[in-house]
C-alpha atoms as a PDB file:
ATOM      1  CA  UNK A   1     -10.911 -65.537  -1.637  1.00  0.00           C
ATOM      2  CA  UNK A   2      -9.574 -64.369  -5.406  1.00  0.00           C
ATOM      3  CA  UNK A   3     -12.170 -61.796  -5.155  1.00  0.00           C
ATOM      4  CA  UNK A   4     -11.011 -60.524  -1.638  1.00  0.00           C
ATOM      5  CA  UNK A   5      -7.460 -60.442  -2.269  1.00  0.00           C
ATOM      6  CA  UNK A   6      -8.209 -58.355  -5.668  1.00  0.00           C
ATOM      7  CA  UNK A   7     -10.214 -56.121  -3.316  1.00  0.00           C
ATOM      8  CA  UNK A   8      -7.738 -55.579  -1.281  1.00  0.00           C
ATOM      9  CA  UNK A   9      -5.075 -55.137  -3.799  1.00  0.00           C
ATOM     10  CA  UNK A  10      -6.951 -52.636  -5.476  1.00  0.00           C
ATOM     11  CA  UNK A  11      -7.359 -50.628  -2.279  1.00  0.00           C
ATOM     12  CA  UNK A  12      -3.647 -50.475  -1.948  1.00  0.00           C
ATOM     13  CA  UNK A  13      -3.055 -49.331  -5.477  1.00  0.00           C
ATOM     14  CA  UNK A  14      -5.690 -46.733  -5.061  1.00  0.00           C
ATOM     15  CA  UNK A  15      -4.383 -45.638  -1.454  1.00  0.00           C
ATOM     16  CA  UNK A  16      -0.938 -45.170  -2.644  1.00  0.00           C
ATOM     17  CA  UNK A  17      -2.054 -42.881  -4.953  1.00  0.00           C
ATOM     18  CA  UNK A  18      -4.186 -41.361  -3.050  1.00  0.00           C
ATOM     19  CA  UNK A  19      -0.952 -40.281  -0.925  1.00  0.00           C
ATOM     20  CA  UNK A  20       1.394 -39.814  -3.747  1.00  0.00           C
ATOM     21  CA  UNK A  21      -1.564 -37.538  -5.237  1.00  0.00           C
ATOM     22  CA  UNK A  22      -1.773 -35.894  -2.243  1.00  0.00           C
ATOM     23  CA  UNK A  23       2.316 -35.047  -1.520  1.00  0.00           C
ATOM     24  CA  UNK A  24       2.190 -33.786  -5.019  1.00  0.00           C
ATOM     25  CA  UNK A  25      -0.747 -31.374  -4.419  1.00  0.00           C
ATOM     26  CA  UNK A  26       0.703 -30.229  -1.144  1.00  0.00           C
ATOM     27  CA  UNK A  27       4.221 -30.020  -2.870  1.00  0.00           C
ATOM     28  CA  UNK A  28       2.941 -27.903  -5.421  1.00  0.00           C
ATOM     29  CA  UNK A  29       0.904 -25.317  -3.007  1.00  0.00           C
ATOM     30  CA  UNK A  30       4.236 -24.575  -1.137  1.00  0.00           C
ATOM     31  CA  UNK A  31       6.397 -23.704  -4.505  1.00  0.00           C
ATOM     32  CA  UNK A  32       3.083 -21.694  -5.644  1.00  0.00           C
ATOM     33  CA  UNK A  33       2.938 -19.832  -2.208  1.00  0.00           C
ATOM     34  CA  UNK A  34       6.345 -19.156  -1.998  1.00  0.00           C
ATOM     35  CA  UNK A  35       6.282 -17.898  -5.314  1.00  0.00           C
ATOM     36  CA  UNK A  36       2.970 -15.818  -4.612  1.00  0.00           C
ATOM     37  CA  UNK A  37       4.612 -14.231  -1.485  1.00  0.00           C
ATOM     38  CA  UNK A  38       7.838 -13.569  -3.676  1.00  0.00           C
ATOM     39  CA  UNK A  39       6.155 -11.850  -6.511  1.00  0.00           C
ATOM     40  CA  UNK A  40       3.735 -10.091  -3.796  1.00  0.00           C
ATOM     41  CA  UNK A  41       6.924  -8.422  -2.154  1.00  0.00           C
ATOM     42  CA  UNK A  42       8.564  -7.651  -5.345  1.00  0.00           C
ATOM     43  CA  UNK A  43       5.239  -5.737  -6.626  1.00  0.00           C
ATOM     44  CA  UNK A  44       5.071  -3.679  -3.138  1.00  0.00           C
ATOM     45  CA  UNK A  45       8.653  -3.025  -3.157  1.00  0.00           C
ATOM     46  CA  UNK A  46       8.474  -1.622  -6.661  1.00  0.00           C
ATOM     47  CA  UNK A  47       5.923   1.096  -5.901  1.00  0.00           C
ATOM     48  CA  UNK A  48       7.990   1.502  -2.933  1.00  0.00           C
ATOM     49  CA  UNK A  49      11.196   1.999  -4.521  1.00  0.00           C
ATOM     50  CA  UNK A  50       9.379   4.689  -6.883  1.00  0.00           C
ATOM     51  CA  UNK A  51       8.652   6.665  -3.236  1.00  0.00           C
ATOM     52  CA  UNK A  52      12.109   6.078  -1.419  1.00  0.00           C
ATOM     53  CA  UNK A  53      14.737   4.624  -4.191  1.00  0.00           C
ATOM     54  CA  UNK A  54      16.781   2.325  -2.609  1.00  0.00           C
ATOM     55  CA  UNK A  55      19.759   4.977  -2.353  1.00  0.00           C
ATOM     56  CA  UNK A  56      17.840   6.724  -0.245  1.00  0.00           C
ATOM     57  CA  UNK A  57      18.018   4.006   2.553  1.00  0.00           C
ATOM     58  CA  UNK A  58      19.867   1.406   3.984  1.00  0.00           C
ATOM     59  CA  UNK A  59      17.070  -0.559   5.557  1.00  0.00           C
ATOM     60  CA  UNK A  60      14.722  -3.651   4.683  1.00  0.00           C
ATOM     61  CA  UNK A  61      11.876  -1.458   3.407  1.00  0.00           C
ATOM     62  CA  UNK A  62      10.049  -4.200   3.025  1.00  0.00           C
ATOM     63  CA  UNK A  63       9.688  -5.246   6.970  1.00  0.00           C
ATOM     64  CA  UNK A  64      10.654  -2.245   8.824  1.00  0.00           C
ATOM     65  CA  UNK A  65       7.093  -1.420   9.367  1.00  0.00           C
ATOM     66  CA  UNK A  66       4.331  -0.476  11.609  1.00  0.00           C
ATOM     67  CA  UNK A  67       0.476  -0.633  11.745  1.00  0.00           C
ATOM     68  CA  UNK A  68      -1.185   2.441  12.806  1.00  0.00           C
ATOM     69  CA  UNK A  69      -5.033   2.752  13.276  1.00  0.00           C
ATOM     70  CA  UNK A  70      -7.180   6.160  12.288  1.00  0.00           C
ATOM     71  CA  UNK A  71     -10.139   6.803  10.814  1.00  0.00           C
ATOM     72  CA  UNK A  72      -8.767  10.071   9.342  1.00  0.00           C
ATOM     73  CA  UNK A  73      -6.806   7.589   6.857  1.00  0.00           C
ATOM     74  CA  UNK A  74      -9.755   6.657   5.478  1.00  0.00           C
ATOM     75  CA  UNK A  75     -10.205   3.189   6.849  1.00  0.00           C
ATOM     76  CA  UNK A  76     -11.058   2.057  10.803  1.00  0.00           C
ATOM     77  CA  UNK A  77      -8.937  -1.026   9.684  1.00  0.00           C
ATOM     78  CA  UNK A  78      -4.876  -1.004   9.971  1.00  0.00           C
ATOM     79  CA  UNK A  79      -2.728   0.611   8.255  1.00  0.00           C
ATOM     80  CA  UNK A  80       0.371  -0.151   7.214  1.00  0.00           C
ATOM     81  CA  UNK A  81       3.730   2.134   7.652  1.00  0.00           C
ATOM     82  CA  UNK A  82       7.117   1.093   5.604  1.00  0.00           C
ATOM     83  CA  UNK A  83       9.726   3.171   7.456  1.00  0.00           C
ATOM     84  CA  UNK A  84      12.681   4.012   5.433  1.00  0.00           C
ATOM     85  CA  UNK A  85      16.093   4.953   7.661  1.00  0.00           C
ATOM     86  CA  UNK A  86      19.842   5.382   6.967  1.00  0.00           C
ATOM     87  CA  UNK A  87      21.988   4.027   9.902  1.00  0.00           C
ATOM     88  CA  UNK A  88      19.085   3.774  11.536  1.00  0.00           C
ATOM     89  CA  UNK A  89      18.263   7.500  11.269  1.00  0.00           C
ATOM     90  CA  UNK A  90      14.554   7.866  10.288  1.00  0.00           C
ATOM     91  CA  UNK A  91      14.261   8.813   6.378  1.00  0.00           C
ATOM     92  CA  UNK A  92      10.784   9.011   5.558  1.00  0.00           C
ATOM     93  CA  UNK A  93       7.925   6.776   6.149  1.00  0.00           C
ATOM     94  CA  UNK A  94       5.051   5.854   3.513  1.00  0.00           C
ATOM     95  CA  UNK A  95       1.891   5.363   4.261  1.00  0.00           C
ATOM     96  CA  UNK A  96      -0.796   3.332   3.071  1.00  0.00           C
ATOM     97  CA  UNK A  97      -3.580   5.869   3.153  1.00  0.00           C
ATOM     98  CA  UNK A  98      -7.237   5.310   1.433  1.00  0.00           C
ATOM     99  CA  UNK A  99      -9.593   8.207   0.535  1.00  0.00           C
ATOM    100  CA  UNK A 100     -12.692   6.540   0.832  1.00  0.00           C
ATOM    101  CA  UNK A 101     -15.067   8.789  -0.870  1.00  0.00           C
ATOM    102  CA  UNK A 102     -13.510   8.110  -5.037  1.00  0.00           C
ATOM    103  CA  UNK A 103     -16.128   8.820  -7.377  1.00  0.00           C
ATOM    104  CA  UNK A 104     -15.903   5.076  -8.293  1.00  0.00           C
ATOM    105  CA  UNK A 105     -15.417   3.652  -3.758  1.00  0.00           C
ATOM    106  CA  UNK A 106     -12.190   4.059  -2.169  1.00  0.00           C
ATOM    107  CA  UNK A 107      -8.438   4.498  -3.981  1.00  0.00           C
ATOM    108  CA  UNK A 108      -5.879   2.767  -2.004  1.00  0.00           C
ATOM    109  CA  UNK A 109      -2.811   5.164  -1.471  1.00  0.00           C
ATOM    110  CA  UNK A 110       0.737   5.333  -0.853  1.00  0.00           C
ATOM    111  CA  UNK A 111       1.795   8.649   0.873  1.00  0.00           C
ATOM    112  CA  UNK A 112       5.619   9.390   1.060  1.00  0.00           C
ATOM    113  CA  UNK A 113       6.455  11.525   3.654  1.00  0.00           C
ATOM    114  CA  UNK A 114       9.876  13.240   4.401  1.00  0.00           C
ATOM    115  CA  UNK A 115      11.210  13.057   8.200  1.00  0.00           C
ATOM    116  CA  UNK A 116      10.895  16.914   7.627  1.00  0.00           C
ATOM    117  CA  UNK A 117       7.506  16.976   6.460  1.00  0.00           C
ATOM    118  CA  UNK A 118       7.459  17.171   2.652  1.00  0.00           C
ATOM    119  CA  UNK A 119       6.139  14.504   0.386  1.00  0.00           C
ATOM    120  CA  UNK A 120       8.807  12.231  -1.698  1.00  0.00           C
ATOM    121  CA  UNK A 121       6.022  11.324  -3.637  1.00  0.00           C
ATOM    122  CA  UNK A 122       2.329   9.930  -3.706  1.00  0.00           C
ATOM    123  CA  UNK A 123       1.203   6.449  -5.524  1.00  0.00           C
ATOM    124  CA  UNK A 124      -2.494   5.287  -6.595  1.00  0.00           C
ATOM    125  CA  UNK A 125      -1.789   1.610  -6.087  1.00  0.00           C
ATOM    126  CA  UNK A 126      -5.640   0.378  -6.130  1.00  0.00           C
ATOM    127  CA  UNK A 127      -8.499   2.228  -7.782  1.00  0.00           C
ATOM    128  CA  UNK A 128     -11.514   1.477  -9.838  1.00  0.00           C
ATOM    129  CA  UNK A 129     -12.415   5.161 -11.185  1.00  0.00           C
ATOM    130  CA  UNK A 130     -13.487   5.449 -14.742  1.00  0.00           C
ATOM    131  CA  UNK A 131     -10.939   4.806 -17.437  1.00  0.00           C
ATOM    132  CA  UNK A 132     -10.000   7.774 -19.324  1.00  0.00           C
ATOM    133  CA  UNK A 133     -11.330   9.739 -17.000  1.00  0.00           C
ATOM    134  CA  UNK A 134     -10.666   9.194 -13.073  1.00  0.00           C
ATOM    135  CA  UNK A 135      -7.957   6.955 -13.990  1.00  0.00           C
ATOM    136  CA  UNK A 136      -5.889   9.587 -14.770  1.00  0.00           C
ATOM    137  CA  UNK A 137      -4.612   9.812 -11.520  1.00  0.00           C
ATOM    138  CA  UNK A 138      -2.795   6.648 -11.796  1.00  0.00           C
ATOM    139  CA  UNK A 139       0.863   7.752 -12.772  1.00  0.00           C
ATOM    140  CA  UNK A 140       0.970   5.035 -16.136  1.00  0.00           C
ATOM    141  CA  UNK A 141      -2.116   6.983 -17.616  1.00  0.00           C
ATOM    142  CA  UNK A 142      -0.656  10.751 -16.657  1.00  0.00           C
ATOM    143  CA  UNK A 143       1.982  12.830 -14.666  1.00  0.00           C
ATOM    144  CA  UNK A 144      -1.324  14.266 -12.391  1.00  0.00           C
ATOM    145  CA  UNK A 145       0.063  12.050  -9.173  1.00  0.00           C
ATOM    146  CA  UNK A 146       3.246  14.122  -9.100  1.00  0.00           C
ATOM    147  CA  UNK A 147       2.287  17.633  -8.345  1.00  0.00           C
ATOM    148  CA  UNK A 148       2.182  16.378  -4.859  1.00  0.00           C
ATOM    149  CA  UNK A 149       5.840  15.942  -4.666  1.00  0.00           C
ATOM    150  CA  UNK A 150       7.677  18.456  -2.647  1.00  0.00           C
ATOM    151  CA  UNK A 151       4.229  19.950  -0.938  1.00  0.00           C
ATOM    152  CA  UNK A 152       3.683  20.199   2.853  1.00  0.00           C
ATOM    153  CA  UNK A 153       1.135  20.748   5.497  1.00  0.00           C
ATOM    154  CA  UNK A 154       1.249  24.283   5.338  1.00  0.00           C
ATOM    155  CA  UNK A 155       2.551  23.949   1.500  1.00  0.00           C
ATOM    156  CA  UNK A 156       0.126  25.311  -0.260  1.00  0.00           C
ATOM    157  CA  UNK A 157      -1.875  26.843   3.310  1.00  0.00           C
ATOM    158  CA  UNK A 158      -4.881  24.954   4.538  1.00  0.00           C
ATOM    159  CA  UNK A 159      -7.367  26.439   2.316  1.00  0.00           C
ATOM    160  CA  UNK A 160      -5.173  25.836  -0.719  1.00  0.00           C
ATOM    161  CA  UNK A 161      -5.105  22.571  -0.047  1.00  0.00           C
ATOM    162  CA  UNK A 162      -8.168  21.820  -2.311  1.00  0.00           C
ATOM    163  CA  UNK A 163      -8.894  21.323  -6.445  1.00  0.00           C
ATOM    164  CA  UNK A 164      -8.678  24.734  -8.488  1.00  0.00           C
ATOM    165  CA  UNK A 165     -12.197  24.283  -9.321  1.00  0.00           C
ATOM    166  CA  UNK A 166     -12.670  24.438  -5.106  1.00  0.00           C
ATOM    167  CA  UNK A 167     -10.114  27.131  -4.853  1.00  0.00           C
ATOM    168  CA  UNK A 168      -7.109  25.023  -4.405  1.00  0.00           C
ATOM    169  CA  UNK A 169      -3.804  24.450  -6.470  1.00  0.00           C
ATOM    170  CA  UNK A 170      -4.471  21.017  -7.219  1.00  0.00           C
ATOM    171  CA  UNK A 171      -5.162  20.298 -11.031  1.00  0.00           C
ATOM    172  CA  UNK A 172      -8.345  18.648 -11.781  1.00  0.00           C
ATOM    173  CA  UNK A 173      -9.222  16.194 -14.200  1.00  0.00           C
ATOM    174  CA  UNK A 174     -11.170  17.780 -16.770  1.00  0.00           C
ATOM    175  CA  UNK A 175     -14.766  15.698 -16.452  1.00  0.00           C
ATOM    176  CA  UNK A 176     -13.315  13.901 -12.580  1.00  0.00           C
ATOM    177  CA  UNK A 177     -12.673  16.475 -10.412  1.00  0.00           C
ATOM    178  CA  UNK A 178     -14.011  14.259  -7.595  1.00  0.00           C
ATOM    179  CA  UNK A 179     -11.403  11.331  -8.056  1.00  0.00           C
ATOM    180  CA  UNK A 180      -8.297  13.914  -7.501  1.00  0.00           C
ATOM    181  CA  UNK A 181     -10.951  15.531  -4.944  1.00  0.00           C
ATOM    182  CA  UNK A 182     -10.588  12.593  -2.762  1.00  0.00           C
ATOM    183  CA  UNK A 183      -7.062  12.179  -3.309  1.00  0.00           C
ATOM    184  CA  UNK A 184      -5.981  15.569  -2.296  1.00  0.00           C
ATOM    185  CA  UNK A 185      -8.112  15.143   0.805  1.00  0.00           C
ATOM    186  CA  UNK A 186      -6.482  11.969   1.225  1.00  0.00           C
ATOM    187  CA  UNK A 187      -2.655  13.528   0.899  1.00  0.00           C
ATOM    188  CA  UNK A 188      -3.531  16.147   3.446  1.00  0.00           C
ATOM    189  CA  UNK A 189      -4.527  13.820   5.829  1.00  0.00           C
ATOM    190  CA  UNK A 190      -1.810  11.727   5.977  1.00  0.00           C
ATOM    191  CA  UNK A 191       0.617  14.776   6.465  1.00  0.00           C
ATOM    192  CA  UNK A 192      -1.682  15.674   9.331  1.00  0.00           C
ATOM    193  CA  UNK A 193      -1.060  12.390  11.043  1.00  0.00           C
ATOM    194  CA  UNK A 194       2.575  12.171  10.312  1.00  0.00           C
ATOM    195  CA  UNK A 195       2.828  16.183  11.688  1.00  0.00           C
ATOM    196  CA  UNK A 196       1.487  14.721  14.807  1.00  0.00           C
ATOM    197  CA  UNK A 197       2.706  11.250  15.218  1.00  0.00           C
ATOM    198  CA  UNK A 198       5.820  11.754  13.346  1.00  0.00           C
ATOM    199  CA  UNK A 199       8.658  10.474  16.339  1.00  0.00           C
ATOM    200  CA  UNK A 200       6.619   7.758  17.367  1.00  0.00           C
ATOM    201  CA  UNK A 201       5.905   6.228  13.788  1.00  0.00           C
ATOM    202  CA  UNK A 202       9.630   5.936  13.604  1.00  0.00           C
ATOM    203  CA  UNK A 203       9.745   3.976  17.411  1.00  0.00           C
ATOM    204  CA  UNK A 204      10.594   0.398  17.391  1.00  0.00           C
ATOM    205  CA  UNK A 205       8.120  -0.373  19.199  1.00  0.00           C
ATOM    206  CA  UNK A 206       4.999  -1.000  17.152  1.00  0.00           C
ATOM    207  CA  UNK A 207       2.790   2.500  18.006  1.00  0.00           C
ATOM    208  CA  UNK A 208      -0.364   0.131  18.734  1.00  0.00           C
ATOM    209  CA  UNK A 209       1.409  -1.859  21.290  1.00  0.00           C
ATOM    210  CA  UNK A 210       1.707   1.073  22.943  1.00  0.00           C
ATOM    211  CA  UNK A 211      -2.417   1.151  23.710  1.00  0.00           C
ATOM    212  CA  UNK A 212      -2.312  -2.119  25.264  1.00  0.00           C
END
């Protein structure tokens, strides 16, 4: 009976911490997730805020989006859209193109694109090019990124719209020219949509609700 009533003790002991151990685990995932997701949106809004500074709109940045779908953004997956509006006028939207074909896989993108049509600005946000070399394009190793600010679809023309070493007025990196070859590619593709999709991008009704 001593021996049962030990048993049984010890199962209590050991079950109670079983579900104190547990609250504790679960307790801690929550703080950890929240404080995942808060560092998450803090990191997006950043490279956000370099595109569209915040004085340049009045809106949640953050979750005034969309999700578009085209293969001419370099992914058959979504795509995300942050919309940026004063008093609910559209601003510019920023797109989260890929160009698919870096010399080292695909370079995730953030395109900024004027209601009017020129680019605010253009981010590498993801890569894995070569350091020293492809990585260049990242705006922390070198100013490349910026000579897209200000361009337009038909700023340079279409067949400017290319590397120098292609015939272009895009720099290239001396010993990468694919890397900013896929980027510039990249750029004038997401003008291209935008040019053709820019009123409904800025709808708010999500543009792939519209298909259903």
């Amino acid at each position: 009976m001593q021996l049962l009533k030990n048993m049984t003790q010890s199962a209590i002991v050991l079950g109670l911490f079983a579900v104190i151990g547990t609250g504790l685990v679960a307790d801690i995932f929550d703080q950890t997730k929240q404080r995942i997701a808060d560092n998450e949106r803090a990191s997006v809004l950043r490279n956000l805020h370099q595109l569209i500074p915040p004085d340049r709109h009045d809106n949640d940045l953050f979750n005034d989006t969309t999700t578009i779908y085209d293969a001419r953004l370099g992914t058959n997956q979504a795509i995300t859209v942050y919309r940026a509006r004063i008093k609910a006028k559209p601003v510019a939207a920023i797109i989260g193109a890929i160009a698919p074909d870096g010399y080292s896989g695909a370079i995730k993108l953030l395109v900024a694109i004027n209601y009017n049509g020129t680019l605010a600005g253009v981010r590498v946000v993801q890569h894995k090019e070569t350091p020293g070399l492809g990585d260049r394009v990242d705006i922390e190793r070198s100013s490349w990124i910026l000579g897209f600010n200000g361009k337009s679809l038909n700023n340079p023309t279409e067949n400017k719209w290319r590397v120098k070493r292609d015939g272009g007025v895009f720099d290239q990196l001396t010993g990468a020219t694919i890397t900013p070859r896929a980027i510039v590619k990249a750029v004038r593709n997401s003008l291209i949509y935008f040019n053709q999709h820019r009123d409904r991008l800025f709808d708010t009704v999500d543009p792939k609700d519209k298909n259903e």
